[in-house]
N, C-alpha and C. Protein backbone atom coordinates (compact mmCIF):
# COMPACT_ATOMS: atom_id res chain seq x y z
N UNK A 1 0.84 -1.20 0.00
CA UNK A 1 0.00 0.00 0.00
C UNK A 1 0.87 1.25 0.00
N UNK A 2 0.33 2.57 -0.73
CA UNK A 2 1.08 3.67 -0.86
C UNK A 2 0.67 4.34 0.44
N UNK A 3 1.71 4.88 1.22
CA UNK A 3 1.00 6.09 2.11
C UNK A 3 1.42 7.53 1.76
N UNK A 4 -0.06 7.82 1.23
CA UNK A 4 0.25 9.09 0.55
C UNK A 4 -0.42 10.38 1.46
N UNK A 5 0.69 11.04 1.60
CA UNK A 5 0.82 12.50 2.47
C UNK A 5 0.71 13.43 1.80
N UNK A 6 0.08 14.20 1.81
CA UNK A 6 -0.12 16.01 0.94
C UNK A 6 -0.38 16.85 1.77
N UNK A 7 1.01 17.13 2.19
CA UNK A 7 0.90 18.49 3.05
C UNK A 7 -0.15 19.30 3.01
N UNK A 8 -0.71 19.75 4.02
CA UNK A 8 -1.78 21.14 4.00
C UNK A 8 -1.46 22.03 5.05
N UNK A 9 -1.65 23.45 4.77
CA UNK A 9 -1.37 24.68 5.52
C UNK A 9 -2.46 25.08 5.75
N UNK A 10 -3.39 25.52 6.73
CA UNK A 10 -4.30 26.05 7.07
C UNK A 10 -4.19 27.38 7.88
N UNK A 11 -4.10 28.49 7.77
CA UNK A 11 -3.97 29.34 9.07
C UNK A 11 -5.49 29.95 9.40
N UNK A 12 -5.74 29.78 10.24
CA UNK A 12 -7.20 30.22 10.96
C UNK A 12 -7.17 31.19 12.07
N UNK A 13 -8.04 32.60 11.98
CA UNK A 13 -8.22 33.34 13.28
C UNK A 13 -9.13 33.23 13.43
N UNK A 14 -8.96 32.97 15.41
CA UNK A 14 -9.97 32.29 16.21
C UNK A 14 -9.76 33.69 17.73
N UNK A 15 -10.86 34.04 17.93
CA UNK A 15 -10.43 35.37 18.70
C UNK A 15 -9.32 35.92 19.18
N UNK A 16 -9.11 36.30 17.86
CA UNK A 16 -7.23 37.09 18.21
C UNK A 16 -6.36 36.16 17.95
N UNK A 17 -6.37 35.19 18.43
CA UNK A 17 -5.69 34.54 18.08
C UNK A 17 -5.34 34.08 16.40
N UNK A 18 -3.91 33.85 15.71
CA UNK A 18 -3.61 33.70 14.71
C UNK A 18 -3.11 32.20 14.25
N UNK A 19 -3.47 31.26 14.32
CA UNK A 19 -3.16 30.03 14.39
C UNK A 19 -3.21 29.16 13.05
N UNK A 20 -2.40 28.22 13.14
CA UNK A 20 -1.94 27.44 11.66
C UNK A 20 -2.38 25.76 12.17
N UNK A 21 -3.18 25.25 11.38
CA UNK A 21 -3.08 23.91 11.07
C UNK A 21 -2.99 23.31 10.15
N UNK A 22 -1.57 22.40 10.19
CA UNK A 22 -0.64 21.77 8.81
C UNK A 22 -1.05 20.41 9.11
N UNK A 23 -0.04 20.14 8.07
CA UNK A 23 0.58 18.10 8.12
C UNK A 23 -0.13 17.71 6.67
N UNK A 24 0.28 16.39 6.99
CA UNK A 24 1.62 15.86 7.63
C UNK A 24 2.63 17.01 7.87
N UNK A 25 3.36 17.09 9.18
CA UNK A 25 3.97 17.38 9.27
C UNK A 25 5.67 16.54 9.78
N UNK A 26 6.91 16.88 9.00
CA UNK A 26 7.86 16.09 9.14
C UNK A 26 8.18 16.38 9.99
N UNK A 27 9.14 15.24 10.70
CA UNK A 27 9.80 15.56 12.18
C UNK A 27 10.62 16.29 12.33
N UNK A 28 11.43 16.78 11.32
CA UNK A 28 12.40 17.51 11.38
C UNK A 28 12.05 19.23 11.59
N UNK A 29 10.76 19.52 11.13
CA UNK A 29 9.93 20.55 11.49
C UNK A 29 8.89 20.34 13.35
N UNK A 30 8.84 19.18 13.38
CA UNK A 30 7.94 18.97 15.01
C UNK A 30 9.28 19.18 15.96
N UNK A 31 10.93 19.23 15.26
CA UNK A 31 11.59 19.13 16.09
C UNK A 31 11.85 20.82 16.57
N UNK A 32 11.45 21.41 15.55
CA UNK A 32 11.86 22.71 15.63
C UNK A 32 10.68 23.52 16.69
N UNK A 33 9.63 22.83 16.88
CA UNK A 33 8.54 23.64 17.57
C UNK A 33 8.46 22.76 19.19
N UNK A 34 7.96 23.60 20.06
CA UNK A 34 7.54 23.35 21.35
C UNK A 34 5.95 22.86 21.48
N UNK A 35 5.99 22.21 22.87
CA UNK A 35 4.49 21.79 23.30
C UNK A 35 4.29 22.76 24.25
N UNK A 36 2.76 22.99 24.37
CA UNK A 36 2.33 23.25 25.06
C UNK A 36 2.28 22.92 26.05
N UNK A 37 2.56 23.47 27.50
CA UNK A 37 2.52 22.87 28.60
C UNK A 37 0.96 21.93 29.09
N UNK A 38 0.20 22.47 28.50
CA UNK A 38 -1.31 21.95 28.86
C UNK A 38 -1.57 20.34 27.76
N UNK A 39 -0.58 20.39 26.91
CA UNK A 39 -0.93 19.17 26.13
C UNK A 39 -0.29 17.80 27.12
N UNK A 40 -0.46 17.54 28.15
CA UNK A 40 -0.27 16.67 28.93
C UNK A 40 -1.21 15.22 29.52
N UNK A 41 -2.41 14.92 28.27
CA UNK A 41 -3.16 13.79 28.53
C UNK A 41 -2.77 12.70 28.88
N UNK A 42 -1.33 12.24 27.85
CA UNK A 42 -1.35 10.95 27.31
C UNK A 42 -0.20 10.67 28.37
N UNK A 43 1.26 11.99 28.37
CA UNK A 43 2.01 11.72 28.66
C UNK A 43 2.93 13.42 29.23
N UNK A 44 3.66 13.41 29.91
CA UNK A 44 4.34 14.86 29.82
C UNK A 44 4.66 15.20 28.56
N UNK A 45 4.41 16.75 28.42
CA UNK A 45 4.72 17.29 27.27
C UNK A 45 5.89 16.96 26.34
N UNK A 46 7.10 17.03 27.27
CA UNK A 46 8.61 17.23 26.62
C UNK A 46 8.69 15.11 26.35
N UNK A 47 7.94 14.44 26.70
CA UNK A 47 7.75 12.84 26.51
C UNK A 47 6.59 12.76 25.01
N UNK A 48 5.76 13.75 25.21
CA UNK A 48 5.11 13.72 24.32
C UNK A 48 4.99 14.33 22.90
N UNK A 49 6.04 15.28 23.40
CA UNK A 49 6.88 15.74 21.05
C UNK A 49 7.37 15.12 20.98
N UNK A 50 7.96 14.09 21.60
CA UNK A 50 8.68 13.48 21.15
C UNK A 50 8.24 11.82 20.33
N UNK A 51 7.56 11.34 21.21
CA UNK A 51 6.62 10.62 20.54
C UNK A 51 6.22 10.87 18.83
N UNK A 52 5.77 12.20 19.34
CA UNK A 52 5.05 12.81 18.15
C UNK A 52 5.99 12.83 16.86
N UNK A 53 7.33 13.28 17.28
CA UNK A 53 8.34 13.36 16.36
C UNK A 53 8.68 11.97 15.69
N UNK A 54 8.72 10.73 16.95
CA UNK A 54 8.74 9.23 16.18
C UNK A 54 7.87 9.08 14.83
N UNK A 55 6.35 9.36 15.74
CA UNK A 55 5.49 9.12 14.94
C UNK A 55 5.49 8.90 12.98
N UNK A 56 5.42 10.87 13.17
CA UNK A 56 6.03 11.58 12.19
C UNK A 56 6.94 10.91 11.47
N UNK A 57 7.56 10.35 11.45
CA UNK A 57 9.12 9.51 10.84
C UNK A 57 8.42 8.13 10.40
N UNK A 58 7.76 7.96 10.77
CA UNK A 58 6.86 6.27 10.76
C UNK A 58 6.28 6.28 9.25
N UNK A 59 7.03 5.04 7.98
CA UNK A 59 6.32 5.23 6.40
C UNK A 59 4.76 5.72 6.78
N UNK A 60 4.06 4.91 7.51
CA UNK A 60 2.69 5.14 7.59
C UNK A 60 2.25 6.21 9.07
N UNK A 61 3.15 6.60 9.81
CA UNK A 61 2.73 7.55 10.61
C UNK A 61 2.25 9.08 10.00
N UNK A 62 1.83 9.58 10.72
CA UNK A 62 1.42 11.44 10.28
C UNK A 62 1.15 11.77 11.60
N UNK A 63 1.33 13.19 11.76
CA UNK A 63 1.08 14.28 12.70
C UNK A 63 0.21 15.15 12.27
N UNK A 64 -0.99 16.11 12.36
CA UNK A 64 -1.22 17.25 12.37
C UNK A 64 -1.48 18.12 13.32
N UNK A 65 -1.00 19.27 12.95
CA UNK A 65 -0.63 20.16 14.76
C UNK A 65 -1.42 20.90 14.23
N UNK A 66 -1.59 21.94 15.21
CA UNK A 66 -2.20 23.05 15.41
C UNK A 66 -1.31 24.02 16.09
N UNK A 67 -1.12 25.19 15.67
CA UNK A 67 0.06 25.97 16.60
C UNK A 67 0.22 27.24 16.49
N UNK A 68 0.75 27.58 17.87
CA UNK A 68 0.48 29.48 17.36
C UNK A 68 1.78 30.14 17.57
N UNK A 69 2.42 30.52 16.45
CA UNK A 69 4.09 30.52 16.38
C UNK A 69 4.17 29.22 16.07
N UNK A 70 5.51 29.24 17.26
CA UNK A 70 6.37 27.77 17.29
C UNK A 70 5.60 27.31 18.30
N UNK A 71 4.33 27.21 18.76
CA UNK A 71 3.77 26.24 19.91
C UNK A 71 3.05 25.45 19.56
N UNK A 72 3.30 24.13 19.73
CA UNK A 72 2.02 23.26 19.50
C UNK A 72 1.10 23.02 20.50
N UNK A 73 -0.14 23.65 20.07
CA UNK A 73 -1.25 23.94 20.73
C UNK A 73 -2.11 21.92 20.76
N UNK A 74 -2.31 21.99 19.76
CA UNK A 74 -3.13 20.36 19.14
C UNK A 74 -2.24 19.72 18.23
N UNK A 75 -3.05 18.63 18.57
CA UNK A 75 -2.71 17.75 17.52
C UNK A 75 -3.57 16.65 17.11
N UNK A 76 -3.54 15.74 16.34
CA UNK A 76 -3.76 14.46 16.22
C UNK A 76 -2.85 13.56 15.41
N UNK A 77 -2.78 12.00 15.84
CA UNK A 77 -1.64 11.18 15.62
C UNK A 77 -2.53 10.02 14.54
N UNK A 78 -1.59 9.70 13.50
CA UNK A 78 -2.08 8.48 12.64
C UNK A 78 -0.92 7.48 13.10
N UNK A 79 -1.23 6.13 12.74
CA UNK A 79 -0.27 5.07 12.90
C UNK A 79 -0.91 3.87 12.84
N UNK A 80 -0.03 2.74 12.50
CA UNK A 80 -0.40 1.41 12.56
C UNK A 80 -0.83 0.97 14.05
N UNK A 81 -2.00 0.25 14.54
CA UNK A 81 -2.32 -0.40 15.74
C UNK A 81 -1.23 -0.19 16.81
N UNK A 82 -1.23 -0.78 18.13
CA UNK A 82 0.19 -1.10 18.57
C UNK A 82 0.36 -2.89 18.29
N UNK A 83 0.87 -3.28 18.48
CA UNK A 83 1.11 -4.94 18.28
C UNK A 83 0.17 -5.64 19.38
N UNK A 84 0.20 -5.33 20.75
CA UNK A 84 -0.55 -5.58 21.79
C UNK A 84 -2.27 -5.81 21.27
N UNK A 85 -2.30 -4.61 20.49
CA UNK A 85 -3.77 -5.19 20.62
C UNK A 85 -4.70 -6.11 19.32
N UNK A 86 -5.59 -6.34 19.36
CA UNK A 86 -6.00 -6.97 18.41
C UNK A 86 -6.21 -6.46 17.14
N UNK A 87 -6.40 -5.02 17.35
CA UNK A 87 -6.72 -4.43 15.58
C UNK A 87 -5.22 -4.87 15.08
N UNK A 88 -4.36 -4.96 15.43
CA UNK A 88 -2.67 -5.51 14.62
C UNK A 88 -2.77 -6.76 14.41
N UNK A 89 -3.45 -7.50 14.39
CA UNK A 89 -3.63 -9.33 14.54
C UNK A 89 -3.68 -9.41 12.83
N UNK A 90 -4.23 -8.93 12.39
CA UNK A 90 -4.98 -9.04 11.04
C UNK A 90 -3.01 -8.79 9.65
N UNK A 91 -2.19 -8.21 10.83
CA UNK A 91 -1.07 -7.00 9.88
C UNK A 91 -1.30 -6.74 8.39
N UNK A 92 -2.77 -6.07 8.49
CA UNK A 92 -3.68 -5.04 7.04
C UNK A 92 -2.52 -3.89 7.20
N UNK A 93 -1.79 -3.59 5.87
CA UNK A 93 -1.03 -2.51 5.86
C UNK A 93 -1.85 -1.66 5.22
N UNK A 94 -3.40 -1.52 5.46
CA UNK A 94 -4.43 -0.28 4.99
C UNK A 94 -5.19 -0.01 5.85
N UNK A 95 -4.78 -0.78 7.49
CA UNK A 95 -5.78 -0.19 8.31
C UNK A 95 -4.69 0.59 9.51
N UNK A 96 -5.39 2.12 9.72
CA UNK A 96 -4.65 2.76 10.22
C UNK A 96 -5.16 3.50 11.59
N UNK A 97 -4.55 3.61 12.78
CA UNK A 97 -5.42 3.84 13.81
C UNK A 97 -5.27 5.64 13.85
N UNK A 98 -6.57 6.06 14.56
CA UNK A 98 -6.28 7.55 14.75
C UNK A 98 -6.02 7.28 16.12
N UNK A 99 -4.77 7.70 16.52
CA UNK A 99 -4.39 7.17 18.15
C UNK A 99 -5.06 8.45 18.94
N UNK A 100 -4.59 9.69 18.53
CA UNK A 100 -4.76 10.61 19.60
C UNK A 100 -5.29 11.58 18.98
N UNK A 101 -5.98 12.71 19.79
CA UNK A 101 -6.37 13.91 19.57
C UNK A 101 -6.05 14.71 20.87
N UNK A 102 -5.50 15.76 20.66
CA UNK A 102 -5.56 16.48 22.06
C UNK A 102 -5.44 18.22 21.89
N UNK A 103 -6.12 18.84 22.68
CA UNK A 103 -6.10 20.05 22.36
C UNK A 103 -5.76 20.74 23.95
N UNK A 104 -5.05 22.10 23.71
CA UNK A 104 -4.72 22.45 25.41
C UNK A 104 -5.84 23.29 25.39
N UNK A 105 -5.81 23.22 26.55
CA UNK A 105 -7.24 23.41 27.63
C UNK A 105 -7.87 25.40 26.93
N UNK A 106 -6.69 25.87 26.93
CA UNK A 106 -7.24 27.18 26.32
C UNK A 106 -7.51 27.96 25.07
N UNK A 107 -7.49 26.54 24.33
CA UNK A 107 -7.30 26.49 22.62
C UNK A 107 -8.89 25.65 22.47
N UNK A 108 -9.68 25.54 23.70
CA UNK A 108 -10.77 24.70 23.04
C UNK A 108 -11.96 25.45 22.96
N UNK A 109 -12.64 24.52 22.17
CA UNK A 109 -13.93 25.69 22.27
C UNK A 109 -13.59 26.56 20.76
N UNK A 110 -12.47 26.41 19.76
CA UNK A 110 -11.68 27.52 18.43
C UNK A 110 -12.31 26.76 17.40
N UNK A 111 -12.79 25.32 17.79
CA UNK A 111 -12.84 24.17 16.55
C UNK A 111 -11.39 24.08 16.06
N UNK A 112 -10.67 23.91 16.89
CA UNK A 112 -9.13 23.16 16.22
C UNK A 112 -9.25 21.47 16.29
N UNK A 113 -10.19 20.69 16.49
CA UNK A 113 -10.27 19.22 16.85
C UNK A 113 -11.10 19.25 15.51
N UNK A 114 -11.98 19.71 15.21
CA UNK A 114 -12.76 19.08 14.05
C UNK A 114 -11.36 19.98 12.73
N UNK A 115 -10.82 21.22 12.94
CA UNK A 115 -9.98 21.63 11.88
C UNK A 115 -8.83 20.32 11.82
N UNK A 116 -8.44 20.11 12.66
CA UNK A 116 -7.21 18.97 12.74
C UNK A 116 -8.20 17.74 11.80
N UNK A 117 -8.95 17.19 12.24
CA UNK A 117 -9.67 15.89 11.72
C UNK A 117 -9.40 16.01 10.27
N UNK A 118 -10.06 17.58 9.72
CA UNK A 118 -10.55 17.85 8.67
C UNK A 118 -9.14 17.81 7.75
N UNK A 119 -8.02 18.12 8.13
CA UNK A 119 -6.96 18.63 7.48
C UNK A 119 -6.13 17.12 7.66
N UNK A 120 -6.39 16.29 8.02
CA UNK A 120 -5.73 14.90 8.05
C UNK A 120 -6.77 14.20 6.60
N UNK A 121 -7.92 14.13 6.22
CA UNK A 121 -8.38 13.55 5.53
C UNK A 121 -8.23 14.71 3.89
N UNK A 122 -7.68 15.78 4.34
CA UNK A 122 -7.80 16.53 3.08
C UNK A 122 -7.21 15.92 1.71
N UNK A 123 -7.67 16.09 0.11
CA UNK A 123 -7.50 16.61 -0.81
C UNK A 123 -7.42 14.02 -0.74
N UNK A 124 -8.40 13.86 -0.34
CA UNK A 124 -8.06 12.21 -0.45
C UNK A 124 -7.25 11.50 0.35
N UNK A 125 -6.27 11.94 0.76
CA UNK A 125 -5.12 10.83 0.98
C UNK A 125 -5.26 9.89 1.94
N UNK A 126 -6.26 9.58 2.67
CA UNK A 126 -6.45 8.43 3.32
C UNK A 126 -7.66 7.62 2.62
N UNK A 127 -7.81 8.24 1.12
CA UNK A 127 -9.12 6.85 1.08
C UNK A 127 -8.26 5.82 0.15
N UNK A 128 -7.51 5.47 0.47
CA UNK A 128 -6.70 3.95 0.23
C UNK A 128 -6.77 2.99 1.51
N UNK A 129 -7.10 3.59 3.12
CA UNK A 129 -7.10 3.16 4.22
C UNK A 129 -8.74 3.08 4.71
N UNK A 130 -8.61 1.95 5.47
CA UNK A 130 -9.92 2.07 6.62
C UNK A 130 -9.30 2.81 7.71
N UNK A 131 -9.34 3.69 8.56
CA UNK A 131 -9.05 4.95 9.60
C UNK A 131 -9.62 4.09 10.62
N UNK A 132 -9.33 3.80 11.78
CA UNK A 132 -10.28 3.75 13.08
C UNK A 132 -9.66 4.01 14.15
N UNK A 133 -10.75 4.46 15.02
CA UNK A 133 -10.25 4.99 16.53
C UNK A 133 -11.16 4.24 17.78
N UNK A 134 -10.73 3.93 18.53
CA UNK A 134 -11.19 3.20 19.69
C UNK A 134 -11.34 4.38 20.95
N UNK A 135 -12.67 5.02 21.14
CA UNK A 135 -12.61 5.89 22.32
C UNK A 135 -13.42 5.06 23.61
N UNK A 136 -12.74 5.36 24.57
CA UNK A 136 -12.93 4.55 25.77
C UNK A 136 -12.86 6.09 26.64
N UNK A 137 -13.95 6.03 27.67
CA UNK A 137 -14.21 7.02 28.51
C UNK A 137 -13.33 7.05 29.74
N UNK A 138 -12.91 6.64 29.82
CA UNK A 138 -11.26 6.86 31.15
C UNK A 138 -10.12 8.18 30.39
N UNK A 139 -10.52 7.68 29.09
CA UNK A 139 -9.59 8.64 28.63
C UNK A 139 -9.79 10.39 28.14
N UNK A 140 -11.31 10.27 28.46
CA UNK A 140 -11.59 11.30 28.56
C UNK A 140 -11.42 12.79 29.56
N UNK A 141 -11.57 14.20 29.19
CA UNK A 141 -10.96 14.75 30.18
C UNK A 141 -11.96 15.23 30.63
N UNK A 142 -13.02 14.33 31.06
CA UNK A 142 -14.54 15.02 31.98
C UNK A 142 -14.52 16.06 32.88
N UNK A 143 -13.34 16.22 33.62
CA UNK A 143 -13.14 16.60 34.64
C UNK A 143 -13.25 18.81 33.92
N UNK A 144 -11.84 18.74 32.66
CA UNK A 144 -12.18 20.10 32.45
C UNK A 144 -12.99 20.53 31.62
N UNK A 145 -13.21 19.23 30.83
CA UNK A 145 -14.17 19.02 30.15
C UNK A 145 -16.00 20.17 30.90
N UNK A 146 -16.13 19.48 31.89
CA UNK A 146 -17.52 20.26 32.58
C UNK A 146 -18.63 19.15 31.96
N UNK A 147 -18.26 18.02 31.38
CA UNK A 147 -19.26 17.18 30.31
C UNK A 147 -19.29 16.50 31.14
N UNK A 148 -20.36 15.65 31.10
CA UNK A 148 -20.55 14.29 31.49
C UNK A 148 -20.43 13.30 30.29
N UNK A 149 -20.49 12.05 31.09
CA UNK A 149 -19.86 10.74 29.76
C UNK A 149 -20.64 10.75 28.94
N UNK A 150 -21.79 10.77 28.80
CA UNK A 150 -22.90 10.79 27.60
C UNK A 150 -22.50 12.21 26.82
N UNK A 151 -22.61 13.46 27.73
CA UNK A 151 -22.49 14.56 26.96
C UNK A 151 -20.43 14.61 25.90
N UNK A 152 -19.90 14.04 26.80
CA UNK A 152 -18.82 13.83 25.68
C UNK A 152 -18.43 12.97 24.93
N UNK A 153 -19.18 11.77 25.32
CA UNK A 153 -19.22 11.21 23.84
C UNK A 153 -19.97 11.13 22.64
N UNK A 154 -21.13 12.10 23.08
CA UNK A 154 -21.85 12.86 21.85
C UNK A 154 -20.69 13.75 21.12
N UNK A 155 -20.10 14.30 22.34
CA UNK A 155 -19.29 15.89 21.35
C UNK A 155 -18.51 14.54 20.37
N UNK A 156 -17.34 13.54 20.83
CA UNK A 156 -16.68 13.04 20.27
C UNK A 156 -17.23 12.58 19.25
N UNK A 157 -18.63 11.74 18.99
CA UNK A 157 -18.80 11.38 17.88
C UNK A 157 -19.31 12.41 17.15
N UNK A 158 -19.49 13.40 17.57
CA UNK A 158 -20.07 14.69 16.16
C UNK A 158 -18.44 14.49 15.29
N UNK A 159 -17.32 14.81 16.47
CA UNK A 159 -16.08 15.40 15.99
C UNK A 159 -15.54 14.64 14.73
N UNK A 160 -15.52 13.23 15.22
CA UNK A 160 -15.25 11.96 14.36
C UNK A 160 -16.38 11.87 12.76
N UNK A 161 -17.56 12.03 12.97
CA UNK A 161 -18.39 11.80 11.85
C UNK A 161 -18.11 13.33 10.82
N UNK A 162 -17.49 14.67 11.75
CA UNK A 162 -17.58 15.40 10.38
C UNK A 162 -16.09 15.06 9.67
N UNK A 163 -15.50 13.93 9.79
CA UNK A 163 -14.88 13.66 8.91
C UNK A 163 -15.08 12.12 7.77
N UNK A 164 -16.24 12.14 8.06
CA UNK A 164 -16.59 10.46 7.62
C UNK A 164 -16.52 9.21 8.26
N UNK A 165 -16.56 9.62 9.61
CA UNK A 165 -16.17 8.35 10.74
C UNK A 165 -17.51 8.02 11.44
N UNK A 166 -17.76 6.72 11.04
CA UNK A 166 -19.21 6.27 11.76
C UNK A 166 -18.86 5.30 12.82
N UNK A 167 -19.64 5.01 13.35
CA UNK A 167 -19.88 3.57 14.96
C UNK A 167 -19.89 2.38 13.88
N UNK A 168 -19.11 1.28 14.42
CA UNK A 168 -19.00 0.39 13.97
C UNK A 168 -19.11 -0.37 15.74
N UNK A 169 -20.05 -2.13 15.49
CA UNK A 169 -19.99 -2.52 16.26
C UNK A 169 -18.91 -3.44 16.25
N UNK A 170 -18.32 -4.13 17.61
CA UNK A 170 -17.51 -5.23 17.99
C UNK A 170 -18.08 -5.99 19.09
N UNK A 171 -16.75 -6.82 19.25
CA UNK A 171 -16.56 -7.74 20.49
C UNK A 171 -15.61 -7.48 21.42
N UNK A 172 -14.90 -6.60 20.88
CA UNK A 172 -13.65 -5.92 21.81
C UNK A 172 -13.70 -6.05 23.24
N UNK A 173 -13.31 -6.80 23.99
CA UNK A 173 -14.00 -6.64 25.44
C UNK A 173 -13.75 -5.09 25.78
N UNK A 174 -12.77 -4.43 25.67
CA UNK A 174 -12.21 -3.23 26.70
C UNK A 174 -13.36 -2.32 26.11
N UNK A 175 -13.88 -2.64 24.46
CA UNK A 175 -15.14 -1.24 23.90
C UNK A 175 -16.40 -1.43 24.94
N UNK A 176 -16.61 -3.02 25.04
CA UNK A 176 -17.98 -3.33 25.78
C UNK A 176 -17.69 -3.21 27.02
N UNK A 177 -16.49 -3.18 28.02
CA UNK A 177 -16.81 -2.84 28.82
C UNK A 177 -17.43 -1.63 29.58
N UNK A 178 -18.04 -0.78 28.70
CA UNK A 178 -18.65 0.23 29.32
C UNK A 178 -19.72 1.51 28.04
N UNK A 179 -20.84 0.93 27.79
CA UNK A 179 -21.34 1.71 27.36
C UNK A 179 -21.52 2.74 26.31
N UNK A 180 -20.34 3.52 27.19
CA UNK A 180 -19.87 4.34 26.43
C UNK A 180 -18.88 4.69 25.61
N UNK A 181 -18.26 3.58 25.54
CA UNK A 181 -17.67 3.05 24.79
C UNK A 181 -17.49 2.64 23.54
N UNK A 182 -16.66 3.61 22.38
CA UNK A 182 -17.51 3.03 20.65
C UNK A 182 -16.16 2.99 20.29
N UNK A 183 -16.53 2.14 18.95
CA UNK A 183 -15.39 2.08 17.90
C UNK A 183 -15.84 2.91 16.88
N UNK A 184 -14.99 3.76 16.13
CA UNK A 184 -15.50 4.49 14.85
C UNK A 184 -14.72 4.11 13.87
N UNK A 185 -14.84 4.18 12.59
CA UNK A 185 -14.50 4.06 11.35
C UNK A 185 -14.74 4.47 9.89
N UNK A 186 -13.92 4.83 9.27
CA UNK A 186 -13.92 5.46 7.91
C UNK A 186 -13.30 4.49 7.09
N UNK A 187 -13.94 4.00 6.47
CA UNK A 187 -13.44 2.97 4.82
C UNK A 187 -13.43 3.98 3.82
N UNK A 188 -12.43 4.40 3.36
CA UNK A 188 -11.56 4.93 2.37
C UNK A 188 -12.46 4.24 1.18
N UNK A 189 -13.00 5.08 0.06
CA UNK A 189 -13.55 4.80 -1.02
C UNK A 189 -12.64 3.91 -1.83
N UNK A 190 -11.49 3.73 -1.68
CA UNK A 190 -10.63 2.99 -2.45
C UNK A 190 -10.12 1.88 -1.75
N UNK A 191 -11.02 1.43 -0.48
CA UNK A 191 -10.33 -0.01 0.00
C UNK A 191 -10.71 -0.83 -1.15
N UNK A 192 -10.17 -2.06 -0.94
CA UNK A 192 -10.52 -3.41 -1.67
C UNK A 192 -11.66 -4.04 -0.59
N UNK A 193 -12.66 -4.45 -1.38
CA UNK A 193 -13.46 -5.19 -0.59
C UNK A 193 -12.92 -6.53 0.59
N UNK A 194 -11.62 -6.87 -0.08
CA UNK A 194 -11.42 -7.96 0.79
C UNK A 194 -10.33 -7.60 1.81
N UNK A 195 -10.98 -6.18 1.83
CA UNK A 195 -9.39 -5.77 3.28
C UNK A 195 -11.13 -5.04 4.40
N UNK A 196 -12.02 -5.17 3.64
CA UNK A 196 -13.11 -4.26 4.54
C UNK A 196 -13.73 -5.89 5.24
N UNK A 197 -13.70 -7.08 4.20
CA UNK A 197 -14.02 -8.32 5.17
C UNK A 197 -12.84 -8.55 6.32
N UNK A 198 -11.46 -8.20 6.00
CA UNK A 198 -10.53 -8.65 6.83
C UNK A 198 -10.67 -7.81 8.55
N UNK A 199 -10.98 -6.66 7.79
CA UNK A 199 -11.29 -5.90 9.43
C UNK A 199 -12.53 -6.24 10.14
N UNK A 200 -13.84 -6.91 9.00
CA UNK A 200 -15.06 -7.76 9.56
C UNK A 200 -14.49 -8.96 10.61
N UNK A 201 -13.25 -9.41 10.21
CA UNK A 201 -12.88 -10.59 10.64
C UNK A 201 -12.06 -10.23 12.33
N UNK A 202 -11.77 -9.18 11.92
CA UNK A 202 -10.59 -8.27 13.55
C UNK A 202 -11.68 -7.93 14.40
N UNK A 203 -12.71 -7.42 13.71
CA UNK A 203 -13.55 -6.35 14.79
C UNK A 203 -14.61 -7.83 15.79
N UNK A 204 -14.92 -9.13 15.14
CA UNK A 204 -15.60 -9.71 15.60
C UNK A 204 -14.55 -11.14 15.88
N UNK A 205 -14.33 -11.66 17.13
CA UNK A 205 -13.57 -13.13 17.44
C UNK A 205 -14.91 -14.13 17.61
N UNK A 206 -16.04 -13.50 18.04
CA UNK A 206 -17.03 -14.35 18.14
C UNK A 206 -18.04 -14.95 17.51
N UNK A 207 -17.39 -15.35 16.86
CA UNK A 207 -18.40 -15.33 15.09
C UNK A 207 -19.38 -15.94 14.76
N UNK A 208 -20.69 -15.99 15.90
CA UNK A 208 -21.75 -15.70 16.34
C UNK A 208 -21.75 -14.68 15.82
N UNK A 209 -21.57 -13.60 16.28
CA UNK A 209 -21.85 -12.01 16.58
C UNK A 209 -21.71 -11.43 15.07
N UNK A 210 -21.15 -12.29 14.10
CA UNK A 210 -20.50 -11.62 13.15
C UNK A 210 -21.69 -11.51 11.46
């Protein structure tokens, strides 16, 4: 499979503020910019460009930031599964996970999460891939959020569907363990039908269910 990247530049003003959302962006450019101190979900900041910078370097990884100057305000991460879990069982070199999204706490509320989404799927380049993301509510930030679990995983699935990402069901134990819990997914107009049965085959072990 080709992984095809087409840079995009976006700059957007969002009250006063003057802000750019790119990417793919190369690492050699994520190396040149800072995190935000507030981008601290996953991992500490100065742990977490760096990541980002792996990422970035990965044939099939991508980054898109969001940033004002040299700060990276947001982002979101593409990449293959991790090995650990079961979406990697299948090793489909067309199915690609959206690992992360994260925005700092005073950048929200601009629409930089649906601009990021939007600017990762731009001008085609992921419809050779099925896209999916696994959101699980622990990982949510309810707390500054002000949402409750229902009310943010409404926001999340608006965020996900204005880019073509619908609910797909499973067997996943960790999705069913709780409700609120979904898998989403985007099949790329250009999969092959027999890579959209192969992920039929990942998403369900119980094939009953299937």
């Amino acid at each position: 499979m080709e992984h095809i990247k087409i840079y995009g530049r976006h700059p957007l003003e969002r009250k006063g503020r003057s802000l750019v959302v790119e990417g793919p962006v190369a690492p050699e450019i994520l190396s040149d910019w800072t995190m935000h101190p507030a981008l601290d979900a996953f991992r500490r900041p100065a742990e977490q460009h760096q990541a980002l910078i792996e990422i970035a370097g990965l044939p099939e990884g991508r980054i898109i930031a969001a940033r004002e100057g040299g700060v990276i305000v947001g982002y979101v991460t593409f990449h293959y599964p991790d090995e650990m879990e079961r979406w990697s069982e299948a090793g489909m070199d067309d199915l690609i996970e959206l690992g992360a999204i994260e925005v700092a706490d005073e950048y929200r509320g601009l629409g930089l999460g649906k601009a990021l989404i939007s600017a990762a799927f731009d001008k085609g380049q992921l419809d050779n891939a099925i896209v999916f993301t696994t959101e699980y509510y622990w990982h949510w930030d309810l707390e500054s959020s002000g949402l409750g679990v229902w009310e943010y995983r409404e926001m999340m699935e608006r965020l996900m569907k204005s880019a073509g990402m619908v609910w797909y069901a499973t067997d996943d134990p960790e999705i069913c363990a709780h409700p609120a819990n979904c898998l989403m997914v985007r099949i790329g107009k250009d999969v092959p039908m027999s890579s959209e049965e192969q992920f039929d085959r990942v998403r369900f072990r119980q094939r009953f269910m299937y």
